[in-house]
Protein backbone atom coordinates (compact mmCIF):
# COMPACT_ATOMS: atom_id res chain seq x y z
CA UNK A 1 60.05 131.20 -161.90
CA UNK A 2 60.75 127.61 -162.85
CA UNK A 3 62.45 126.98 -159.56
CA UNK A 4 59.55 127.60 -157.85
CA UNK A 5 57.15 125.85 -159.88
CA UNK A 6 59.17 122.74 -159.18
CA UNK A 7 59.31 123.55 -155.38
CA UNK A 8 55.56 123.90 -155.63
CA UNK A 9 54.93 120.50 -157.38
CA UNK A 10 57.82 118.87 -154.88
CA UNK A 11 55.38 119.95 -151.84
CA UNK A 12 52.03 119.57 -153.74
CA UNK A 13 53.18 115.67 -154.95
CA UNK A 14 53.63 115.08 -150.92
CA UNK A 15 51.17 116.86 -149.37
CA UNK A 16 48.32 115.36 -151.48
CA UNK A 17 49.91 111.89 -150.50
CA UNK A 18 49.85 112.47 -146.95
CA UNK A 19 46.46 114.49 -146.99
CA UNK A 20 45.43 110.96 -149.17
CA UNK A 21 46.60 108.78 -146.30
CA UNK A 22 45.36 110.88 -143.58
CA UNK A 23 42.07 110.44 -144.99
CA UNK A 24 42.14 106.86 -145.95
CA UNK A 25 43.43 105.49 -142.65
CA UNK A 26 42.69 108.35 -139.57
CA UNK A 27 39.28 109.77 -141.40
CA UNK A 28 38.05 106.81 -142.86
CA UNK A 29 37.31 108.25 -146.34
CA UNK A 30 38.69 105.47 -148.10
CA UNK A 31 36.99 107.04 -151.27
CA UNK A 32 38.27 110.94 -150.61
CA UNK A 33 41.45 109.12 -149.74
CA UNK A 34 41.91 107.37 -152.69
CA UNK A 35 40.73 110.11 -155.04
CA UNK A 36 43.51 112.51 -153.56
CA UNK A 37 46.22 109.88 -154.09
CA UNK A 38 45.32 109.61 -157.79
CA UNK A 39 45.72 113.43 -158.10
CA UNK A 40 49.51 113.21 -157.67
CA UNK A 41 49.90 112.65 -161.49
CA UNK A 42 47.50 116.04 -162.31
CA UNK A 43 51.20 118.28 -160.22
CA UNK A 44 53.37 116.59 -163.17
CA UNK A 45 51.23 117.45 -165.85
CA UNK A 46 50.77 121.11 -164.41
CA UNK A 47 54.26 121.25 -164.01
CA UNK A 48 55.04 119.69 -167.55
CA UNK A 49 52.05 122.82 -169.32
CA UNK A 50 54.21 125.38 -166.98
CA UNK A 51 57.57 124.50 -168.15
CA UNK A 52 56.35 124.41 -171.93
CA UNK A 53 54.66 127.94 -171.21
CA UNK A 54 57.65 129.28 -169.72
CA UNK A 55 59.70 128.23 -172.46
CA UNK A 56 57.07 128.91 -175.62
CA UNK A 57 57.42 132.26 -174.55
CA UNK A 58 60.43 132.97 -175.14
CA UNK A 59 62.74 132.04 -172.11
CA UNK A 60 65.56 130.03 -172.50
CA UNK A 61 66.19 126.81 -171.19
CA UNK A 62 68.14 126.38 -168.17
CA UNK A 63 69.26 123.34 -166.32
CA UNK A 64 65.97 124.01 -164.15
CA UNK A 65 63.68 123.18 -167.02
CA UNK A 66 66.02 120.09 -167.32
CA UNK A 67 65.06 119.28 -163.42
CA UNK A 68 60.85 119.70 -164.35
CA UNK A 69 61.73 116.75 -167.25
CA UNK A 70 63.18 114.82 -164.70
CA UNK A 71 61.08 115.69 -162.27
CA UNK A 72 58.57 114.60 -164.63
CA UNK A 73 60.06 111.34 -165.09
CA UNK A 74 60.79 109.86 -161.65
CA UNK A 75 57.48 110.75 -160.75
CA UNK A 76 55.66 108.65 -163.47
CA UNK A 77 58.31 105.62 -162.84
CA UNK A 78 58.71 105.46 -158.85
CA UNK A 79 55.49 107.51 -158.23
CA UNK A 80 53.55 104.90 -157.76
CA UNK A 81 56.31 103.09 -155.35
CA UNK A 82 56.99 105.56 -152.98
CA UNK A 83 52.74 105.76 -152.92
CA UNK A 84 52.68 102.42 -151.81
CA UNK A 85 55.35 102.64 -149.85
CA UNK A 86 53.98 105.18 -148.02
CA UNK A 87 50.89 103.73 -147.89
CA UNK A 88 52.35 100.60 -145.95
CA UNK A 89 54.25 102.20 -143.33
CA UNK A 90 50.90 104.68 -142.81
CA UNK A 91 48.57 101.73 -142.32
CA UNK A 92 50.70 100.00 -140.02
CA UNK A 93 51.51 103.19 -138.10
CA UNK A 94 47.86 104.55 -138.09
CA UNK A 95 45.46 101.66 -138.91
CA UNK A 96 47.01 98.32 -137.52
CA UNK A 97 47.77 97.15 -140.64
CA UNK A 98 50.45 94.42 -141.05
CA UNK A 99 54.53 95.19 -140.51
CA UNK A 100 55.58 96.24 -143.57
CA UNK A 101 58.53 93.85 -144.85
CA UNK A 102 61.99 94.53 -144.78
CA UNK A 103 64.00 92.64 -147.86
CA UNK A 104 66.85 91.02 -147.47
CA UNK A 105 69.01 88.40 -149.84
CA UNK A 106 67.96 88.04 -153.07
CA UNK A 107 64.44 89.49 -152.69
CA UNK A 108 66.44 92.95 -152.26
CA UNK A 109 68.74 92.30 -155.27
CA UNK A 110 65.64 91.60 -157.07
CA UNK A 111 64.09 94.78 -156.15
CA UNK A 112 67.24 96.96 -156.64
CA UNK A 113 67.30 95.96 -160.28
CA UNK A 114 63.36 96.24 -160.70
CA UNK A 115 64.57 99.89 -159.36
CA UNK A 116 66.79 99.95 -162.16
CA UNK A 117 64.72 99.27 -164.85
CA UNK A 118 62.53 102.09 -163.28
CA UNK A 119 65.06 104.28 -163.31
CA UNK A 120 65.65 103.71 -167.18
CA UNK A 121 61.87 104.75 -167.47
CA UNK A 122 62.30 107.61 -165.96
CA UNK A 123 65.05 108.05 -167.57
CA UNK A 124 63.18 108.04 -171.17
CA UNK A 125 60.00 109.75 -170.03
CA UNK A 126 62.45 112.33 -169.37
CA UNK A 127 64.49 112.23 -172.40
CA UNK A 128 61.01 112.21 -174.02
CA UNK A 129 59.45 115.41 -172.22
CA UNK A 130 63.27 116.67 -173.46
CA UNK A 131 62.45 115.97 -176.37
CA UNK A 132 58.78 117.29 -176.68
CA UNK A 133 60.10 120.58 -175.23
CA UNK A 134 62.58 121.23 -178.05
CA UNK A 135 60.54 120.29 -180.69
CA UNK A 136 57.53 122.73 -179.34
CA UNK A 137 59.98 125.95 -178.96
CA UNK A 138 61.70 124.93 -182.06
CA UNK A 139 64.55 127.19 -181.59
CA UNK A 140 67.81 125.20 -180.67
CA UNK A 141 69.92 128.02 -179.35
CA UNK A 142 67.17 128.85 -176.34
CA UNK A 143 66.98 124.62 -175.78
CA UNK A 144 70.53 123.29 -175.97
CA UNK A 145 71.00 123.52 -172.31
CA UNK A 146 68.55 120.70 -172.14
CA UNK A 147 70.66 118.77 -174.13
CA UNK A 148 73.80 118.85 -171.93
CA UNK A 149 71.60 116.59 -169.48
CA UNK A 150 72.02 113.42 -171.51
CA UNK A 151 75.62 112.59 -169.58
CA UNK A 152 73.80 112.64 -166.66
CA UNK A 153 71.34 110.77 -167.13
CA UNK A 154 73.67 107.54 -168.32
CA UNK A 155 75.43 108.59 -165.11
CA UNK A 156 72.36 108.38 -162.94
CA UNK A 157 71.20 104.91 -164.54
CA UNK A 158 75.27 103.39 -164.80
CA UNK A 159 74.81 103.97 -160.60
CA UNK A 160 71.52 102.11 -160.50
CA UNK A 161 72.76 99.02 -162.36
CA UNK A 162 76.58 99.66 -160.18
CA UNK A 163 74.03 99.34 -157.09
CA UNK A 164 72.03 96.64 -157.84
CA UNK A 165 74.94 94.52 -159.12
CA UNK A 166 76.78 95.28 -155.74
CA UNK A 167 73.78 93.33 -153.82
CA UNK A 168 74.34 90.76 -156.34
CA UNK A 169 77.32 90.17 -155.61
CA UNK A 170 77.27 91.47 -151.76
CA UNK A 171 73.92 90.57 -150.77
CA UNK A 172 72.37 92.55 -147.93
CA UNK A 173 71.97 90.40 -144.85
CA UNK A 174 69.51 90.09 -142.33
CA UNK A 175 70.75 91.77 -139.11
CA UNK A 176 71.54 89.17 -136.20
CA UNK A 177 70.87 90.05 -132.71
CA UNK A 178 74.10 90.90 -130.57
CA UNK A 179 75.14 88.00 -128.25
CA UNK A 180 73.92 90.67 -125.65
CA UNK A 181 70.51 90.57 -126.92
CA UNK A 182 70.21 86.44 -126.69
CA UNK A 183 71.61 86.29 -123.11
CA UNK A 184 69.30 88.94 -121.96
CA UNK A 185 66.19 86.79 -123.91
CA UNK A 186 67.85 83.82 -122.38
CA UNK A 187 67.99 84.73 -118.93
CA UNK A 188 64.16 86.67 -119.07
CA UNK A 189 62.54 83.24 -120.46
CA UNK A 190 64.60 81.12 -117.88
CA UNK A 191 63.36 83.73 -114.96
CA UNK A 192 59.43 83.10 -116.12
């Protein structure tokens, strides 16, 4: 059942942001728009009340009620990125809003570690919701699977920092056109 609440919550969190963005940019209902974006938190808490349901009475945890947690916690720490990430590419797609703007340098090593640090927030929201979820069922043997998802976690956030430290030291560089590309610019602007 928990699989499927977290399937359900997966689709809900994206089809309320593009039913948001549809109506903020192709409907005009900047207001509607807006309202529907802010409803992506309500799926996590819904999930969150399920999961605790499922487990108060009397099922015990499996590495699925581990996935709601973290579920729970990437949402809450890159929700609100990949909203306005979305949001960019939507209104330049849709409502002629400006490019959005592809980092490069140090402005993506900056972001790649601002990444991390959300990461290790949703790392703790999770460990938290963890946390809340053992001490609510109060019975150790039905929640010690949610335990065993501690390694992974420093796993998941040792990654993070491994990535953002590789575009310190490897920064990610803007793409240069082929030699092709200039001669063919060359040749049009000397033709006009």
């Amino acid at each position: 059942m928990i699989i499927a609440i977290i399937v359900a919550s997966e689709i809900s969190f994206w089809v309320l942001i593009a039913l948001g963005l549809v109506a903020r940019y192709m409907l005009r209902l900047k207001r509607t728009g807006l309202t529907l974006l802010a409803m992506t938190p309500v799926v996590d808490v819904i999930l969150l009340v399920v999961t605790a349901m499922d487990l108060t009475s009397g099922a015990t945890a499996t590495v699925f009620h581990g996935i709601a947690a973290i579920y729970l916690g990437f949402s809450v720490a890159h929700g609100h990125k990949m909203i306005a990430w979305a949001d960019r590419h939507f209104a330049y797609r849709f409502a002629n809003g400006p490019q959005p703007i592809k980092l490069y340098g140090r402005g993506y090593a900056v972001e790649c570690w601002k990444d991390v640090a959300r990461t290790a927030l949703a790392v703790a929201v999770a460990l938290g919701t963890i946390w809340l979820l053992t001490v609510v069922v109060d019975n150790e043997t039905r929640t010690s699977a949610l335990n065993d998802l501690n390694s992974i976690f420093l796993l998941v956030v040792a990654i993070e920092v491994l990535w953002a430290l590789g575009y310190n030291l490897w920064p990610k560089k803007r793409p240069t056109l082929s030699p092709l590309v200039d001669v063919h610019a060359n040749a049009t602007s000397g033709q006009q």
